[in-house]
Protein backbone atom coordinates (compact mmCIF):
# COMPACT_ATOMS: atom_id res chain seq x y z
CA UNK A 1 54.53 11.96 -20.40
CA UNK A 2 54.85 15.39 -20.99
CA UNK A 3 57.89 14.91 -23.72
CA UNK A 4 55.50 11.92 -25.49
CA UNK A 5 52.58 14.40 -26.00
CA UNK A 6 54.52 16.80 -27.98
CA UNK A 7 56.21 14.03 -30.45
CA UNK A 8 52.70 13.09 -31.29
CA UNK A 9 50.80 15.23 -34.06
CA UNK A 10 47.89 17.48 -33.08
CA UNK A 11 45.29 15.85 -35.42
CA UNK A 12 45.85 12.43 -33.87
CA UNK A 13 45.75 13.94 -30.42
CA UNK A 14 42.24 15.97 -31.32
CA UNK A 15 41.15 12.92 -33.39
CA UNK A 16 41.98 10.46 -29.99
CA UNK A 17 39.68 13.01 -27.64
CA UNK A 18 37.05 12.98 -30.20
CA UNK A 19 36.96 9.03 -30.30
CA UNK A 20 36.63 9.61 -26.33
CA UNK A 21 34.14 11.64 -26.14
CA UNK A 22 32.17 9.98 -28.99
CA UNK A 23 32.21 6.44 -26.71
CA UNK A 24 31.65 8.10 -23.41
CA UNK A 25 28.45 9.52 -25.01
CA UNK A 26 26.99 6.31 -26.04
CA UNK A 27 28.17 4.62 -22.43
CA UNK A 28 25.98 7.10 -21.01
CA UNK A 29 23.11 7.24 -23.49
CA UNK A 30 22.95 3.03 -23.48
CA UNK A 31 22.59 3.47 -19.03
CA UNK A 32 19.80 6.29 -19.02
CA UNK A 33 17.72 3.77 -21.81
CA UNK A 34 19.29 0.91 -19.09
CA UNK A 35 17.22 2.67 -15.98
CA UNK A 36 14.11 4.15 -17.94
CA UNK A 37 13.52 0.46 -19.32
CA UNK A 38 12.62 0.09 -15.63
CA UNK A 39 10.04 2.68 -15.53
CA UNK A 40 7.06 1.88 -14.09
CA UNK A 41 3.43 3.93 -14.98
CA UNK A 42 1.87 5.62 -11.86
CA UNK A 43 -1.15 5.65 -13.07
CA UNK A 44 -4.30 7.95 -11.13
CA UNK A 45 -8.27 6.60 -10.98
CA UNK A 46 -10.94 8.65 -11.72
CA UNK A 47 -13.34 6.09 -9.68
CA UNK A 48 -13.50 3.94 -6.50
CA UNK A 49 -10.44 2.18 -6.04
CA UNK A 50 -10.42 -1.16 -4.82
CA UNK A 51 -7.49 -2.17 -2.32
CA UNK A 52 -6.26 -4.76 -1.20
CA UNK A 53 -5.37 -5.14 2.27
CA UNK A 54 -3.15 -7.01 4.20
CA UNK A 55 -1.78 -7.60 7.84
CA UNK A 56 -5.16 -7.35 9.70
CA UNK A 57 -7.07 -10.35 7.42
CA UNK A 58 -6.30 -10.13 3.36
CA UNK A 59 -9.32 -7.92 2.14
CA UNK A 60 -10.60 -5.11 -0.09
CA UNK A 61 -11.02 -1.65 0.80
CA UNK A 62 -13.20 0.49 -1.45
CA UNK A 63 -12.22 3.91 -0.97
CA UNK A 64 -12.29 7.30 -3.72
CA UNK A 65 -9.80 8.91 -5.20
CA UNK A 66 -9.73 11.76 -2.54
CA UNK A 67 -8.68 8.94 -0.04
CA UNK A 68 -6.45 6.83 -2.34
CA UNK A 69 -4.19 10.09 -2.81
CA UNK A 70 -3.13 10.46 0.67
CA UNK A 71 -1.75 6.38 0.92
CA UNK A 72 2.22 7.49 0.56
CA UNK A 73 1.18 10.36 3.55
CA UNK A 74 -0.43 7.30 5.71
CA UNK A 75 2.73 5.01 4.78
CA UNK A 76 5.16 7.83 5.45
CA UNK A 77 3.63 8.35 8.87
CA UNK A 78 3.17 4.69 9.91
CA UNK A 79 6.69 4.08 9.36
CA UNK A 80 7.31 7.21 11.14
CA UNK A 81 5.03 6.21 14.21
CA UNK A 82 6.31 2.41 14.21
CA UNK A 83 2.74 1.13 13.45
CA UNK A 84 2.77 -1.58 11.04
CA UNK A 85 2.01 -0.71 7.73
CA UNK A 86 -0.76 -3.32 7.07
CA UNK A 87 -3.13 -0.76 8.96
CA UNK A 88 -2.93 1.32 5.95
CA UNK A 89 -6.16 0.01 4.11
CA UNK A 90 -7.96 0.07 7.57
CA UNK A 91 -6.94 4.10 8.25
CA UNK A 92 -7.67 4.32 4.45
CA UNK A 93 -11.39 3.07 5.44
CA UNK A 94 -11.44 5.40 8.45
CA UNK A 95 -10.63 8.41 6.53
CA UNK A 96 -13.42 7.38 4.06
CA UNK A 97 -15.86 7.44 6.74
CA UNK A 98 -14.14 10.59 8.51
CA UNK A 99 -14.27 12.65 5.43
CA UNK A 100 -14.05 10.79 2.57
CA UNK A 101 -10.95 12.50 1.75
CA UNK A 102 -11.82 16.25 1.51
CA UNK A 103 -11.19 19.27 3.60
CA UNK A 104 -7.63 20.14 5.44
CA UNK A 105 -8.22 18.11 8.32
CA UNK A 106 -9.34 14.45 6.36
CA UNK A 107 -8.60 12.12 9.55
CA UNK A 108 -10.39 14.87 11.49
CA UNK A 109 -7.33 14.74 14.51
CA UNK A 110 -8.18 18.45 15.61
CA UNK A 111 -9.80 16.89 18.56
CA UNK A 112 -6.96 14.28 19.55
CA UNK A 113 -4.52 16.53 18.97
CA UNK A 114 -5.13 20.05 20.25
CA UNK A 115 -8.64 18.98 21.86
CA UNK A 116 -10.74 21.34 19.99
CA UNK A 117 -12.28 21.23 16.75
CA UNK A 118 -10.23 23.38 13.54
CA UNK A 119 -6.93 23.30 15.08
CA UNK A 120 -5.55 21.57 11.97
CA UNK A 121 -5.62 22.89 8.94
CA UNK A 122 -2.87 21.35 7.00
CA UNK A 123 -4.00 17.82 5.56
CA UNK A 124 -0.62 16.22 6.18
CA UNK A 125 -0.65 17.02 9.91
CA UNK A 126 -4.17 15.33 10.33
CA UNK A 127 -2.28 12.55 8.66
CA UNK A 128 0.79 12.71 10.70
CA UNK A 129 -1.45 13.28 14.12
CA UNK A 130 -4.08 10.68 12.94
CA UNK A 131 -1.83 8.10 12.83
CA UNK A 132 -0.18 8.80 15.75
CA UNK A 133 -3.56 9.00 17.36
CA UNK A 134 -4.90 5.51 16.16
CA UNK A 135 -1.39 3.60 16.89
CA UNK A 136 -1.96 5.28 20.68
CA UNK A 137 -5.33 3.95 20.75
CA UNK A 138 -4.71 0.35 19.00
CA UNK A 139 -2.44 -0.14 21.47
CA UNK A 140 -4.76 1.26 24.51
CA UNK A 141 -7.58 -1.02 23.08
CA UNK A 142 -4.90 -3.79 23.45
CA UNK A 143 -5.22 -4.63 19.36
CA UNK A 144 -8.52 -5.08 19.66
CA UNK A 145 -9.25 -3.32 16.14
CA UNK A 146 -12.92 -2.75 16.54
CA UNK A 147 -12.33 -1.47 19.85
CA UNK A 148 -9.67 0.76 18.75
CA UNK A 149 -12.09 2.20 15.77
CA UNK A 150 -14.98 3.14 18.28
CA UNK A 151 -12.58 4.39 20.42
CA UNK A 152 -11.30 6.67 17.55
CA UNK A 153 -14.95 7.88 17.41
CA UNK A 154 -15.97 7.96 21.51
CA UNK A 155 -12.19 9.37 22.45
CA UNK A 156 -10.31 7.18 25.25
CA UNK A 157 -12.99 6.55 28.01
CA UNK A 158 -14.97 3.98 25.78
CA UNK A 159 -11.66 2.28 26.33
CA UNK A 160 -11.80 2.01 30.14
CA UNK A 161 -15.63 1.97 29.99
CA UNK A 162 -15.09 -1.44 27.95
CA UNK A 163 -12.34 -2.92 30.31
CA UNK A 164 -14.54 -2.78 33.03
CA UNK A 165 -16.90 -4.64 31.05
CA UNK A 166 -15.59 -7.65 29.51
CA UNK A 167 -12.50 -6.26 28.58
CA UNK A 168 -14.06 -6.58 24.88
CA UNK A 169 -15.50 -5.11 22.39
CA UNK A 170 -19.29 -5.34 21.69
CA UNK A 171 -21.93 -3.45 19.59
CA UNK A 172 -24.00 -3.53 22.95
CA UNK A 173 -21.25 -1.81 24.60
CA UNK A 174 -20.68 1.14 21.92
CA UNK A 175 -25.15 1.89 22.63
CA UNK A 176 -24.80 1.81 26.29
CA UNK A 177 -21.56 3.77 26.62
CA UNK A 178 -23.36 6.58 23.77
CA UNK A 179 -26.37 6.41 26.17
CA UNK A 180 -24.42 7.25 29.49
CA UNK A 181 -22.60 9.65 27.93
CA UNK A 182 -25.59 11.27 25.77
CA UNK A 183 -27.61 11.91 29.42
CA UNK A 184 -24.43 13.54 30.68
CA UNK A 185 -24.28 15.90 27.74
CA UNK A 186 -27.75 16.29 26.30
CA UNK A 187 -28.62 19.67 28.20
CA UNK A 188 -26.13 21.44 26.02
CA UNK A 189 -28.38 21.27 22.77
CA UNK A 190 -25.13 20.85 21.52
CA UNK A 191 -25.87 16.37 20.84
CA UNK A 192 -28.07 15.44 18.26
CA UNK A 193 -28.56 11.44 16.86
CA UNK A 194 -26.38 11.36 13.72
CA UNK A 195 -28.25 7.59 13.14
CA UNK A 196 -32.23 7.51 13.29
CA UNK A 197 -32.02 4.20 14.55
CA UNK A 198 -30.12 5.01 17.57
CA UNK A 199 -33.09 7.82 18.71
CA UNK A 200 -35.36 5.11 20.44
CA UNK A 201 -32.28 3.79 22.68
CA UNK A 202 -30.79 7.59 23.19
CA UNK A 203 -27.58 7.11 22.14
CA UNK A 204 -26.91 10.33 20.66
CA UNK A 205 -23.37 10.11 21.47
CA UNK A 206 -21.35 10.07 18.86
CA UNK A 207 -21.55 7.43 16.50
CA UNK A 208 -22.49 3.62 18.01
CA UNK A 209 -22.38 1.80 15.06
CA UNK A 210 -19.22 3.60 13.75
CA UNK A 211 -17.53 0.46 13.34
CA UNK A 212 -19.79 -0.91 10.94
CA UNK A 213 -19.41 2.54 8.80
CA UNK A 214 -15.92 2.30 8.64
CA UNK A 215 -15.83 -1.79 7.94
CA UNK A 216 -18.25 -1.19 5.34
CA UNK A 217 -15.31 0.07 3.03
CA UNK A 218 -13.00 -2.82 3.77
CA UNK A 219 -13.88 -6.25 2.85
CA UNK A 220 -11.96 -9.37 4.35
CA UNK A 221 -11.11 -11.04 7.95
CA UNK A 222 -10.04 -9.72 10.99
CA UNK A 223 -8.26 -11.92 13.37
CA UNK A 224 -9.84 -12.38 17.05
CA UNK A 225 -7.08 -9.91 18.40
CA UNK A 226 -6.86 -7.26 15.74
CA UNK A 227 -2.93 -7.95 15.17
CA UNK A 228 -1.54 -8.71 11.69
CA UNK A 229 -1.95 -12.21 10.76
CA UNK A 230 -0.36 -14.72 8.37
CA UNK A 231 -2.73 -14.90 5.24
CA UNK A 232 -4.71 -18.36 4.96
CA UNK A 233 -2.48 -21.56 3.91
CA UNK A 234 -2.57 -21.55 0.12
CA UNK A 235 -1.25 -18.32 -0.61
CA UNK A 236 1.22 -16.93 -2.50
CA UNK A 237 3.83 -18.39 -0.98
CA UNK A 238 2.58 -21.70 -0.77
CA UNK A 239 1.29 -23.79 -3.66
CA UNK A 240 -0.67 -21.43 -5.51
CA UNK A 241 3.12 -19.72 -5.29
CA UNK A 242 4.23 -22.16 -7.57
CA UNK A 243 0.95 -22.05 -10.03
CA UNK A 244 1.37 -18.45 -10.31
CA UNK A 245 4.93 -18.56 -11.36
CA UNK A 246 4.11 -22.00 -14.28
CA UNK A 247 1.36 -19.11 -15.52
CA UNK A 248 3.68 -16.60 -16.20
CA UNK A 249 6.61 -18.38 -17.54
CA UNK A 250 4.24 -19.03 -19.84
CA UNK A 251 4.77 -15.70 -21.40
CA UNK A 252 8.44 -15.89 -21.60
CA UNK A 253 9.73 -14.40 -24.77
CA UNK A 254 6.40 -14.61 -26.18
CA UNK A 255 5.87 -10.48 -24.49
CA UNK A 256 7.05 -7.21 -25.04
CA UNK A 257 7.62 -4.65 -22.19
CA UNK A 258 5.62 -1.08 -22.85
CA UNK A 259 5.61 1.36 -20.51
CA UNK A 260 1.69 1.66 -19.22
CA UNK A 261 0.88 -1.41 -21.42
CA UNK A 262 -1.17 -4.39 -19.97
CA UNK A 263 -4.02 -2.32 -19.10
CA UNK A 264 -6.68 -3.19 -21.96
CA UNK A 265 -7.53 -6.55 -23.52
CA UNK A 266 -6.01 -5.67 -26.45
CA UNK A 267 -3.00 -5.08 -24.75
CA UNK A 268 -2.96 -8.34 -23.20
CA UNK A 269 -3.83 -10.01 -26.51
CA UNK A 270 -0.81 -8.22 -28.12
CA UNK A 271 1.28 -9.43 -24.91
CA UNK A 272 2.21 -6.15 -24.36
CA UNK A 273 2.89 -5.62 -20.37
CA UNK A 274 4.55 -3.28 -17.69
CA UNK A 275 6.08 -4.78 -14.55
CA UNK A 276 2.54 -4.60 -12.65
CA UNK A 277 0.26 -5.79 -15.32
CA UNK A 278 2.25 -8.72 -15.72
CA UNK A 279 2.01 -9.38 -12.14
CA UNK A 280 -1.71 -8.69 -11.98
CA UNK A 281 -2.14 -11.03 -14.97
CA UNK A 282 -0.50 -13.96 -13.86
CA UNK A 283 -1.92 -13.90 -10.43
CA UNK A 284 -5.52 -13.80 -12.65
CA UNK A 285 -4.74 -17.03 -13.97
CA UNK A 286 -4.27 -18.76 -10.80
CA UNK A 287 -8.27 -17.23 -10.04
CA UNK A 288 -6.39 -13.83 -7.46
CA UNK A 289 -7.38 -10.92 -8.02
CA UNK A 290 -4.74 -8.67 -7.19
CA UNK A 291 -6.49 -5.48 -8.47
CA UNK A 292 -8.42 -4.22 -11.28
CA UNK A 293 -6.67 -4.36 -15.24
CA UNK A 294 -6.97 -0.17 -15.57
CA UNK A 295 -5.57 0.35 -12.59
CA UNK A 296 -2.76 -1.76 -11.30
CA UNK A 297 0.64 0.40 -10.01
CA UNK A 298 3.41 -0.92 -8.16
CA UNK A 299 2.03 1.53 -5.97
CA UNK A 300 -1.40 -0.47 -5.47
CA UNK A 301 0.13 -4.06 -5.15
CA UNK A 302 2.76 -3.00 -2.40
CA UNK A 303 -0.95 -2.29 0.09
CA UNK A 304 -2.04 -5.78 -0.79
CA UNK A 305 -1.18 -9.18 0.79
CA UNK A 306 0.86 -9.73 4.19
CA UNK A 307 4.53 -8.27 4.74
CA UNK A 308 7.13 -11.03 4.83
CA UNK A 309 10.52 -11.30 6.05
CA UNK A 310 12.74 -11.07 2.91
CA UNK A 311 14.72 -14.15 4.86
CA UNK A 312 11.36 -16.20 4.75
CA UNK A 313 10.60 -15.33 1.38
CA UNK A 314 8.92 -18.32 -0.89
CA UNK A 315 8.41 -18.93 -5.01
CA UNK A 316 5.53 -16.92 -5.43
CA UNK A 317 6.31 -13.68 -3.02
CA UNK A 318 6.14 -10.72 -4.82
CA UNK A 319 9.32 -8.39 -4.64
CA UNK A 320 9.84 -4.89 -4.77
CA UNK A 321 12.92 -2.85 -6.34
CA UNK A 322 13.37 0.78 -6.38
CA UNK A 323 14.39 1.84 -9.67
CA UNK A 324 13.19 5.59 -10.93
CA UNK A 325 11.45 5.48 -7.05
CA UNK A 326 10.61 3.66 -4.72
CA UNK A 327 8.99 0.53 -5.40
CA UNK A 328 9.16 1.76 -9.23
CA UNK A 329 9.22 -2.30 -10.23
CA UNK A 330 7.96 -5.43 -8.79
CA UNK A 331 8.05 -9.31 -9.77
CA UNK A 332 7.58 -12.72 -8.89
CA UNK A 333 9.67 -14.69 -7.09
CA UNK A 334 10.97 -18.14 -8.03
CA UNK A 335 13.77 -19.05 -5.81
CA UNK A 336 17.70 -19.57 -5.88
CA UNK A 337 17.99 -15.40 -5.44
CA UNK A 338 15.78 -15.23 -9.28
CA UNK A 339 12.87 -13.54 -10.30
CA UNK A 340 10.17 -13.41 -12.77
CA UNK A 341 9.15 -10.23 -14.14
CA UNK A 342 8.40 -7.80 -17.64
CA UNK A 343 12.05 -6.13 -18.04
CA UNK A 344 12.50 -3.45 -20.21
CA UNK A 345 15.08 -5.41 -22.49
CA UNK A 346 13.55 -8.75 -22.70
CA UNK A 347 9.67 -8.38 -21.75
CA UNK A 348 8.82 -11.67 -19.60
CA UNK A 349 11.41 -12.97 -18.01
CA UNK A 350 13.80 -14.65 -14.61
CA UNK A 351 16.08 -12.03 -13.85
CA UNK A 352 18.62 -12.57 -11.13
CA UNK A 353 18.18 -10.15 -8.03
CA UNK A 354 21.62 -11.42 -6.52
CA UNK A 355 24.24 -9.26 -4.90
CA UNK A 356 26.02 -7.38 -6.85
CA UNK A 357 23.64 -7.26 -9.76
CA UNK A 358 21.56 -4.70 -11.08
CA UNK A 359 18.52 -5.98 -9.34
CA UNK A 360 20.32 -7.19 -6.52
CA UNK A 361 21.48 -3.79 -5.36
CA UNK A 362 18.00 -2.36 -5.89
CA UNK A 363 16.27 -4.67 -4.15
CA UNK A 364 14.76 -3.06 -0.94
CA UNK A 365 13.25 -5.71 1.35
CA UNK A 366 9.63 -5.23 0.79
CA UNK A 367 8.03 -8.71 0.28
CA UNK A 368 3.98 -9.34 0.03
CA UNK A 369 2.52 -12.61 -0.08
CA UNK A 370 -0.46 -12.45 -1.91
């Protein structure tokens, strides 16, 4: 090989490297344009947020933009603790009610965790140890989620105080318990009636109608045990599945992807769409609202709808891929391994999210069903 080399001239050999290098450059070039055609907008609200929430009854949580900021901390953790993550909106609510978002301790955990008040001052470990703290007690109040939210409030004896009477929770119970517990404590000047209402009965105990506080920022069902539950029949998976998907083939080659596009009326009427306006828009058409037009994210669709099995997965499931991060794009599923989606190359359109394709190996298992 050696021998070969030096028969051919040097200005072929430097003209050969330079063809090299020259194709090498545009084989790179044409994959980074590839992979940022995937980007997806992470857009932040300067307002309420609405959320939609999954697992425990498909609802809406309303919480602020100090909340909505620490979601990926309250994912992270769940995952971390093994608690399912369609408590998310529900601890989302909680922190709303706990602190609305602000301070260094925002699920206020000092107590549960170090059993004085303070103890925490770094907002992630108030995350970390509220979670931790409200999987403990969901599972103490045997799933009973209303239970397990005055429970977060009263600490752990509301729990036995409520098995040995009825084993369930009631709004009676929460006054009676605060009224025991407010005669025990009520010497120490240190209890004072955070509700007016509750003066008459003296149940300056903590908070009696705490669960109502906190459910006021989540809208939507909750199942007779607390557990997750399979959203009502005619979801996404089922027939409105399929009416979702007819709506947005309608926009096949008629669209044009743009990165943050989709997100005005003007946008729409120019069909110009990311990956989670597109979803948001044809779900619209099919009367689900899936999250307002300003601020949809793949980030804001993944907390919506119930978790499903990617093996159970039906035409109208939404998917998940992690391109530029996790969860960076999301589309529609149609069936036979496809999908239907705004693409960076093609705007609107079934892509295949098989094995061995560029979909198909960033496919990571998260499935909603709206």
């Amino acid at each position: 090989m050696h021998i070969v080399l030096q028969l051919i001239p040097k200005k072929y050999l430097i003209g050969g490297t330079l063809i090299l290098l020259g194709l090498s450059g545009l084989l790179i070039m044409s994959t980074i344009v590839a992979i940022t055609g995937e980007f997806e907008k992470d857009s932040q609200q300067s307002e309420v947020t609405e959320i939609e929430g999954g697992g425990i009854g498909v609802g809406t949580a309303n919480v602020s933009p100090e909340v909505m900021k620490y979601q990926p901390l309250l994912e992270k953790y769940a995952q971390k603790h093994g608690l399912d993550a369609s408590y998310v909106p529900i601890m989302m609510a909680l922190m709303m009610q706990e602190s609305g978002g602000r301070g260094n301790d925002p699920m206020q955990s000092s107590e549960s965790f170090c059993g004085s008040v303070g103890c925490i001052s770094s907002p992630e470990l108030s995350v970390d140890k509220g979670v931790l703290h409200f999987k403990s007690v969901l599972e103490k109040a045997h799933y009973d989620l209303k239970l397990c939210l005055q429970s977060y409030n009263f600490g752990g004896g509301f729990i036995n105080y409520v098995m040995k009477n009825g084993g369930k929770y009631t709004p009676e119970l929460a006054i009676s318990f605060s009224q025991l517990q407010y005669q025990k404590v009520k010497h120490t000047g240190n209890y004072h009636c955070v509700r007016p209402e509750m003066v008459p009965y003296s149940a300056c105990y903590g908070d009696a109608l705490y669960v109502n506080a906190v459910l006021k920022y989540y809208t939507g069902t909750i199942t007779a045990d607390g557990k997750p539950a399979a959203p009502a029949s005619g979801g996404s998976g089922g027939k409105s599945g399929v009416k979702v998907i007819d709506a947005g083939k309608t926009l096949i080659g008629k669209t044009r992807y743009v990165f943050g596009g989709g997100r005005s009326q003007s946008d729409i009427n120019a069909r110009r769409f990311d990956c989670s306006s597109f979803v948001r828009w044809a779900f619209e058409q099919v009367g689900m609202n899936v999250g307002p037009m300003s601020g949809v994210t793949t980030d804001t669709l993944k907390t919506q709808g119930q978790a499903i099995n990617p093996k159970d997965m039906k035409p109208g499931d939404v998917v998940f891929f992690d391109t530029y991060k996790i969860d960076g794009h999301v589309g529609i599923y149609v069936g036979n391994n496809q999908f239907l989606g705004c693409q960076g190359k093609t705007g609107v359109a079934i892509a295949s999210m098989a094995k061995g394709t560029y979909f198909g190996e960033r496919f990571n298992g998260r499935v909603k069903r709206f």
